[in-house]
Protein backbone atom coordinates (compact mmCIF):
# COMPACT_ATOMS: atom_id res chain seq x y z
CA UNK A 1 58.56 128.56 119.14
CA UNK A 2 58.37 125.10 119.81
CA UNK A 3 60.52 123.60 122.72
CA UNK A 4 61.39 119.98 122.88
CA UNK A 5 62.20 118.96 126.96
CA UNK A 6 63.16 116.16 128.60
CA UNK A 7 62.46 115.34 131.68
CA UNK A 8 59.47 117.42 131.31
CA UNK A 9 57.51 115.28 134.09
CA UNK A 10 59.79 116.41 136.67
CA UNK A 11 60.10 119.35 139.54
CA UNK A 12 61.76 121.24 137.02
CA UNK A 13 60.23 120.37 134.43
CA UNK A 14 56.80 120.71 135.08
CA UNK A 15 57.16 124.35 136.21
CA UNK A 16 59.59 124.86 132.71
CA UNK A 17 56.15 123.36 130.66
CA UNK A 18 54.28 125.92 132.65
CA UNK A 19 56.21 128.69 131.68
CA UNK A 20 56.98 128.38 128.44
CA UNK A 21 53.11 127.59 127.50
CA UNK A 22 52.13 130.56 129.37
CA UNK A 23 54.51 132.38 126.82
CA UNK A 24 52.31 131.00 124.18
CA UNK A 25 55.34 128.54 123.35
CA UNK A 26 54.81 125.02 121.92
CA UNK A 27 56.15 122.15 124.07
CA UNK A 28 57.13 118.55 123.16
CA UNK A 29 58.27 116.31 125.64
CA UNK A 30 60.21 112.96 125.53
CA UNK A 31 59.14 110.51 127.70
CA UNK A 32 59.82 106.28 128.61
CA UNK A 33 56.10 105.74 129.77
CA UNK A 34 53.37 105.53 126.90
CA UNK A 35 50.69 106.40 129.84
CA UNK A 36 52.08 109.69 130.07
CA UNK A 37 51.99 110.83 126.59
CA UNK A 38 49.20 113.19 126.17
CA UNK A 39 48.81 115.45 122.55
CA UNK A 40 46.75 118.81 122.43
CA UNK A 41 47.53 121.76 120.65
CA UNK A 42 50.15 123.37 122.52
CA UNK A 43 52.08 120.41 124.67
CA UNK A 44 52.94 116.60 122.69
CA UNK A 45 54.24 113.97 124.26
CA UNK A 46 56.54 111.14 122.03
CA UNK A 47 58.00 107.68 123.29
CA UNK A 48 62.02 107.20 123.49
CA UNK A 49 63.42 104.35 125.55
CA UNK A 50 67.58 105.69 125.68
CA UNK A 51 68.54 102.00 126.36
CA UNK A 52 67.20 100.40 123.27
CA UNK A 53 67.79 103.78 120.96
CA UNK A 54 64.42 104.14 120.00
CA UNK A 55 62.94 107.53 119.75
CA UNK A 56 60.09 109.27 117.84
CA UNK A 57 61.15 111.43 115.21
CA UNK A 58 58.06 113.50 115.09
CA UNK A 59 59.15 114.99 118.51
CA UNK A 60 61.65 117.08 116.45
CA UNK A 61 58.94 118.30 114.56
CA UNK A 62 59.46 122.32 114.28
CA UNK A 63 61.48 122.58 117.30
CA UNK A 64 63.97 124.78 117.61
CA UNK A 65 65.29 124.27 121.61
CA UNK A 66 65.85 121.35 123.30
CA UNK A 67 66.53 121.41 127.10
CA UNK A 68 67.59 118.30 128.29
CA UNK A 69 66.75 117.48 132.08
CA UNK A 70 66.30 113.66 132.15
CA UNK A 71 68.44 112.08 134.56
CA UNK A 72 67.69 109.85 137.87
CA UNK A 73 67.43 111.23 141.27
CA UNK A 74 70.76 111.45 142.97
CA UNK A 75 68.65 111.06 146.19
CA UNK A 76 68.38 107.74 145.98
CA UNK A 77 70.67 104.86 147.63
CA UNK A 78 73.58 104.55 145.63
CA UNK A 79 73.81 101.05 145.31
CA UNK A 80 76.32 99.72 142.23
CA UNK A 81 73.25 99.54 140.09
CA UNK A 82 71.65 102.73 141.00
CA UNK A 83 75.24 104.74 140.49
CA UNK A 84 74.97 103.06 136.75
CA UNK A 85 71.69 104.39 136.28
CA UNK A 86 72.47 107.46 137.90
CA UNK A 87 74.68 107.82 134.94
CA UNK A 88 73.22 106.42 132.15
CA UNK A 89 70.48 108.34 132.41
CA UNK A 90 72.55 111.22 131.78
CA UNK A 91 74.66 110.31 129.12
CA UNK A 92 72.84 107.42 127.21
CA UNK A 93 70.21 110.16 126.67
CA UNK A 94 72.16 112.66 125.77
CA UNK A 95 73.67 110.78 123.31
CA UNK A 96 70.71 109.62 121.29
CA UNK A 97 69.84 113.02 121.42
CA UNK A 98 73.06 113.79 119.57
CA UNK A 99 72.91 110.95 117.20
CA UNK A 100 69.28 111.39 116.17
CA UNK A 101 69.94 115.34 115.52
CA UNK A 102 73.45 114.35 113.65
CA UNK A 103 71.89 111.84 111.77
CA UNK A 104 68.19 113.48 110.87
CA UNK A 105 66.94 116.57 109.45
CA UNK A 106 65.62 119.28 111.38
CA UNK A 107 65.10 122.63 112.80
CA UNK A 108 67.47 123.12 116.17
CA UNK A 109 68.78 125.85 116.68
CA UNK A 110 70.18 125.88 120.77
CA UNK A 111 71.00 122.69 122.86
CA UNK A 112 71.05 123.17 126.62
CA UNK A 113 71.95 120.51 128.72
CA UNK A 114 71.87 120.47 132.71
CA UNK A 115 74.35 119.80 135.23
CA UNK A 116 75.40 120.71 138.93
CA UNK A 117 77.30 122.59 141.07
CA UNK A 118 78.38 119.13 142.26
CA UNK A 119 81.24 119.18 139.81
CA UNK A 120 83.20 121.49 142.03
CA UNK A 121 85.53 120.08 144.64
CA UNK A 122 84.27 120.07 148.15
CA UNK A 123 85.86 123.09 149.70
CA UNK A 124 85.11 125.30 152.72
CA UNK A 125 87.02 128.68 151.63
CA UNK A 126 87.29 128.12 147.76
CA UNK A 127 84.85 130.24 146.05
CA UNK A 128 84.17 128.48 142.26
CA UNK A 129 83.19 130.21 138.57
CA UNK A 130 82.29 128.79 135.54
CA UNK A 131 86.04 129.18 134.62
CA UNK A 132 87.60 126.63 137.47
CA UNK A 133 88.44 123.35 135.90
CA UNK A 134 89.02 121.36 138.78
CA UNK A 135 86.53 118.89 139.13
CA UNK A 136 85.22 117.28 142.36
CA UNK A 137 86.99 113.44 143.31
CA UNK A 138 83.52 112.19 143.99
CA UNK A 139 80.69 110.04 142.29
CA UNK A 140 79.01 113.19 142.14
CA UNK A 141 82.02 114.69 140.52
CA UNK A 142 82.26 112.10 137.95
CA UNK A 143 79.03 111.91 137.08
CA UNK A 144 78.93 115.80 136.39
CA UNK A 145 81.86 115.61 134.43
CA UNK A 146 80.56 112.83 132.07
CA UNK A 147 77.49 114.30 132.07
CA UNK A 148 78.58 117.84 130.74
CA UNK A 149 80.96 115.82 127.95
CA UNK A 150 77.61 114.43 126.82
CA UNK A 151 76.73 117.92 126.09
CA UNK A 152 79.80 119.19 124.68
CA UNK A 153 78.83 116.44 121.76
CA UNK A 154 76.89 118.98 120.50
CA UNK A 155 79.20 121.64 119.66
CA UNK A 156 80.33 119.53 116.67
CA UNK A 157 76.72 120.10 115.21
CA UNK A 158 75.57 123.78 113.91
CA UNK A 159 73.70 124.93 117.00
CA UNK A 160 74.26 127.19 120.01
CA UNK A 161 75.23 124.83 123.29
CA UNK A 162 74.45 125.93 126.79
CA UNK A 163 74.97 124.00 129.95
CA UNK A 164 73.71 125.45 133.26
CA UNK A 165 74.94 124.00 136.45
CA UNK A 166 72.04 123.59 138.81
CA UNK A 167 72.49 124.76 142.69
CA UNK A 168 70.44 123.16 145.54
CA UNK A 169 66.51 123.76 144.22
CA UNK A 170 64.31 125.15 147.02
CA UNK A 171 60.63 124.19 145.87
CA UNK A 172 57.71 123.83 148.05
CA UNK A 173 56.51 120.52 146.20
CA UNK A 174 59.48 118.33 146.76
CA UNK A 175 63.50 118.24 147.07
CA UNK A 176 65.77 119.32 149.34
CA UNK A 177 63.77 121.91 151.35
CA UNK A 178 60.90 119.95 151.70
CA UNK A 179 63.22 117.23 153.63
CA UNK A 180 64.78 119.63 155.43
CA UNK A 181 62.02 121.54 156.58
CA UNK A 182 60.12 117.64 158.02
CA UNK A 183 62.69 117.13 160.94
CA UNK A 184 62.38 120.60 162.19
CA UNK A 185 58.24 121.03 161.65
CA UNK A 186 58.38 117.91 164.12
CA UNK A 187 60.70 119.13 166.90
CA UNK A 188 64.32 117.04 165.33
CA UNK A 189 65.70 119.77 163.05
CA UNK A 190 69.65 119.97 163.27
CA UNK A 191 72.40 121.48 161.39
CA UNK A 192 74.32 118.56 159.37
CA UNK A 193 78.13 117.41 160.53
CA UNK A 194 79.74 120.71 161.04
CA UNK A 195 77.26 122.83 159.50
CA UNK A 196 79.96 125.22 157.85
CA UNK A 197 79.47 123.72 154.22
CA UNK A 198 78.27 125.85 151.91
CA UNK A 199 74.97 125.45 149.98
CA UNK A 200 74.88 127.26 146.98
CA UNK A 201 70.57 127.05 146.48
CA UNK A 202 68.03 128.66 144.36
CA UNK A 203 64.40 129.21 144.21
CA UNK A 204 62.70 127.43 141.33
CA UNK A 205 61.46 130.19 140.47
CA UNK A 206 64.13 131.93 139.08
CA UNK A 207 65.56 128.65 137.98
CA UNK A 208 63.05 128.47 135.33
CA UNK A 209 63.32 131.87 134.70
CA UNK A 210 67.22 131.76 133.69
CA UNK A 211 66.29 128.67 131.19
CA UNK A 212 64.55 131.12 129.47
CA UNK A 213 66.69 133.90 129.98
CA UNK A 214 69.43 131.92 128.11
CA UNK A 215 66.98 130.90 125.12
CA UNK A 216 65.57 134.81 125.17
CA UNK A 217 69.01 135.90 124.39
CA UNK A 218 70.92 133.14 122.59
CA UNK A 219 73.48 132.68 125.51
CA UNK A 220 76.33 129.60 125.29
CA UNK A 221 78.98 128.12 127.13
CA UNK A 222 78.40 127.39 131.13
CA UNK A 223 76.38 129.22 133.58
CA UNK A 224 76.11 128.93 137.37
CA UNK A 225 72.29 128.41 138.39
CA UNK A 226 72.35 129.58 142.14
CA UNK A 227 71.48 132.76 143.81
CA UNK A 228 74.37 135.36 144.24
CA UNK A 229 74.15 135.10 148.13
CA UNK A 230 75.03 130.99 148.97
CA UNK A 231 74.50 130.38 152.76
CA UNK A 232 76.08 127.56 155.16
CA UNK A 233 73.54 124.53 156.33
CA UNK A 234 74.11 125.92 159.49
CA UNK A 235 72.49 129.11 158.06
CA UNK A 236 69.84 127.45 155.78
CA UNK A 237 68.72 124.90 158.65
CA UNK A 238 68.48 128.14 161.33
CA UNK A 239 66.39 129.77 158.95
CA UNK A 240 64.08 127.38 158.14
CA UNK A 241 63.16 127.03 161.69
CA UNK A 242 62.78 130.44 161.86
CA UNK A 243 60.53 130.88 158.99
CA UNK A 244 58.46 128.12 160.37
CA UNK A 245 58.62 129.45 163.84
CA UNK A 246 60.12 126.34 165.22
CA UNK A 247 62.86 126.30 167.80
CA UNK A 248 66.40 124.40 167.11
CA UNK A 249 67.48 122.29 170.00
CA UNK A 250 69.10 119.28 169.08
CA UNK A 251 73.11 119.34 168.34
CA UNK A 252 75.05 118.47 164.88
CA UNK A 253 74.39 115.46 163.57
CA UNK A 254 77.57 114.23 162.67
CA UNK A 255 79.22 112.88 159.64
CA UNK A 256 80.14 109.71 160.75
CA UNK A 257 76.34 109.31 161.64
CA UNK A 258 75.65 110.49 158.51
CA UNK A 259 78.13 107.93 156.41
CA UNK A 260 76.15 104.96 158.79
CA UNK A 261 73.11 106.15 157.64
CA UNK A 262 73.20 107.31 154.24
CA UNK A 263 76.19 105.79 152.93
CA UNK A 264 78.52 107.41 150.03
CA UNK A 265 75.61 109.37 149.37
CA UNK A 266 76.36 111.35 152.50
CA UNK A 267 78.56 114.13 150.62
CA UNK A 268 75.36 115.52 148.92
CA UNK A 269 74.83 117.03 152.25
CA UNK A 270 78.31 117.42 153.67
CA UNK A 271 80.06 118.32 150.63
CA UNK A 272 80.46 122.66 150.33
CA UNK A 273 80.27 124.19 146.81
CA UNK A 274 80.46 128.15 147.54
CA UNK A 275 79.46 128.94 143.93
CA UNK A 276 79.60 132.82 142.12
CA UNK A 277 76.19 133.70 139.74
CA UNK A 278 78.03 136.67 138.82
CA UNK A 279 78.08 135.50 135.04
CA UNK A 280 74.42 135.23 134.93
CA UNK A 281 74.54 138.30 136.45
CA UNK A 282 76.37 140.05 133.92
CA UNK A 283 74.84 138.93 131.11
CA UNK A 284 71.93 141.34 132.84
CA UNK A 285 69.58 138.91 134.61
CA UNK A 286 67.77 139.97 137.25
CA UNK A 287 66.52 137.44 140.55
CA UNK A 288 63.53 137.53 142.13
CA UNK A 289 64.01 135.73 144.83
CA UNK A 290 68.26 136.49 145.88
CA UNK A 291 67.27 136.76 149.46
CA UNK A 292 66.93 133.44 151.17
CA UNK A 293 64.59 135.08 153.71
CA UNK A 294 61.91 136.28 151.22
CA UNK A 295 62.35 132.94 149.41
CA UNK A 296 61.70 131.10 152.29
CA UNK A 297 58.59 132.98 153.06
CA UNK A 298 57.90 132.30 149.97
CA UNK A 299 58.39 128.90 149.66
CA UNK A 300 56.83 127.72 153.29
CA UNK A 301 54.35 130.73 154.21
């Protein structure tokens, strides 16, 4: 099978490339920097720049599944620009996608586009499915919301459509547990504002592994990408130290410290999203790493 990915030089998408071509699976990857496209047998790289519409049509050469991962960092200062990119990124690339498969000749079969449990409102108590339609009142909320739209595009076209809506990653190379785990190796580790906010996470592990659990077995429509047991930063931030064998001295830091110091980006680590994988569950998929202890030791032994 031949996969085309965007996004492919990524966290997640370096692991997904790693995967698939382990599963003797061809990969093509879109990519704006001509230094990074490399072409062997099994992985191809082909130029697109989203804000110009130019793309290479020999990327859709015998592909039958694209996952679509581009998309800026959301960890970044969001400045007025940097929100615009934020979202263009998303949906500008999304939408050439679209137009280039409407408009050209080829071989796709599935579309699965990405997204986060950021669309669901912040909430301390709620606990959220792929079936709640209320959608957070924040940037993050909006730009989930225009970014899964992007993907609906592609139910007008003869394909199956998947979106899966990413939890907090925990990956030992970079994200949110590696900046986590930097105050606390140094003696400054601290739960954040009241620490009671829920942080639906998984291990990149078996975030890779659902991607192709939904192209092994043709799944559509929305699935949650977290692990069935969500823990509070309270929780997470306690066990980190733990894992680490660091001790936790220092009190909350609080949200108004945070908004001084991070800004409107604060609510990525504020906001709570207690989020169900009991779809993904159901559809028989099996975790590896559920238990945030054994990821943990995975992830920082």
């Amino acid at each position: 099978m031949t996969i085309l990915i965007t996004g492919a030089t990524g966290l997640i998408g370096k692991k997904m490339v790693s995967l698939f071509k382990k599963e003797n699976h061809v990969i093509h990857y879109l990519t704006t920097s001509k230094s990074k496209i490399n072409q062997s047998s099994n992985e191809k790289g082909f130029f697109w720049n989203p804000s110009k519409g130019e793309i290479d049509l020999a990327a859709f050469e015998d592909v039958s599944v694209i996952i679509h991962l581009a998309g800026a960092s959301v960890s970044k200062k969001w400045t007025i620009a940097y929100k615009k990119e934020i979202l263009q990124s998303r949906v500008q690339t999304a939408n050439l996608l679209f137009k280039t498969l409407q408009s050209h000749p080829n071989k796709v079969k599935h579309f699965i586009g990405t997204s986060a449990v950021g669309i669901y409102p912040d909430d301390l108590t709620a606990i959220y499915n792929e079936d709640d339609s209320k959608i957070d009142d924040s940037f993050l909320g909006e730009v989930t919301q225009l970014w899964e739209e992007s993907t609906n595009l592609f139910k007008s076209l003869p394909l199956l459509v998947t979106t899966i809506r990413i939890g907090v990653v925990l990956a030992k190379e970079s994200g949110a547990l590696v900046e986590m785990t930097k105050p606390i190796k140094y003696g400054f580790g601290a739960a954040l504002a009241s620490g009671k906010q829920y942080v639906s996470w998984i291990h990149i592990h078996d975030l890779v592994a659902i991607f192709k659990y939904v192209i092994d077995n043709n799944l559509e429509g929305i699935y949650n990408a977290v692990s069935p047991y969500p823990t509070t930063n309270e929780e997470l931030t306690k066990a980190i130290a733990k894992t680490i064998h660091k001790p936790l001295f220092l009190p909350n830091v609080p949200k108004f410290m945070l908004r001084l110091l991070l800004g409107e980006m604060h609510k990525i680590v504020t906001s709570s999203q207690h989020v169900s994988s009991r779809k993904i569950l159901d559809s028989g998929f099996q975790f590896q790493f559920a238990s945030l202890s054994k990821s943990l030791q995975n992830l920082l032994k």
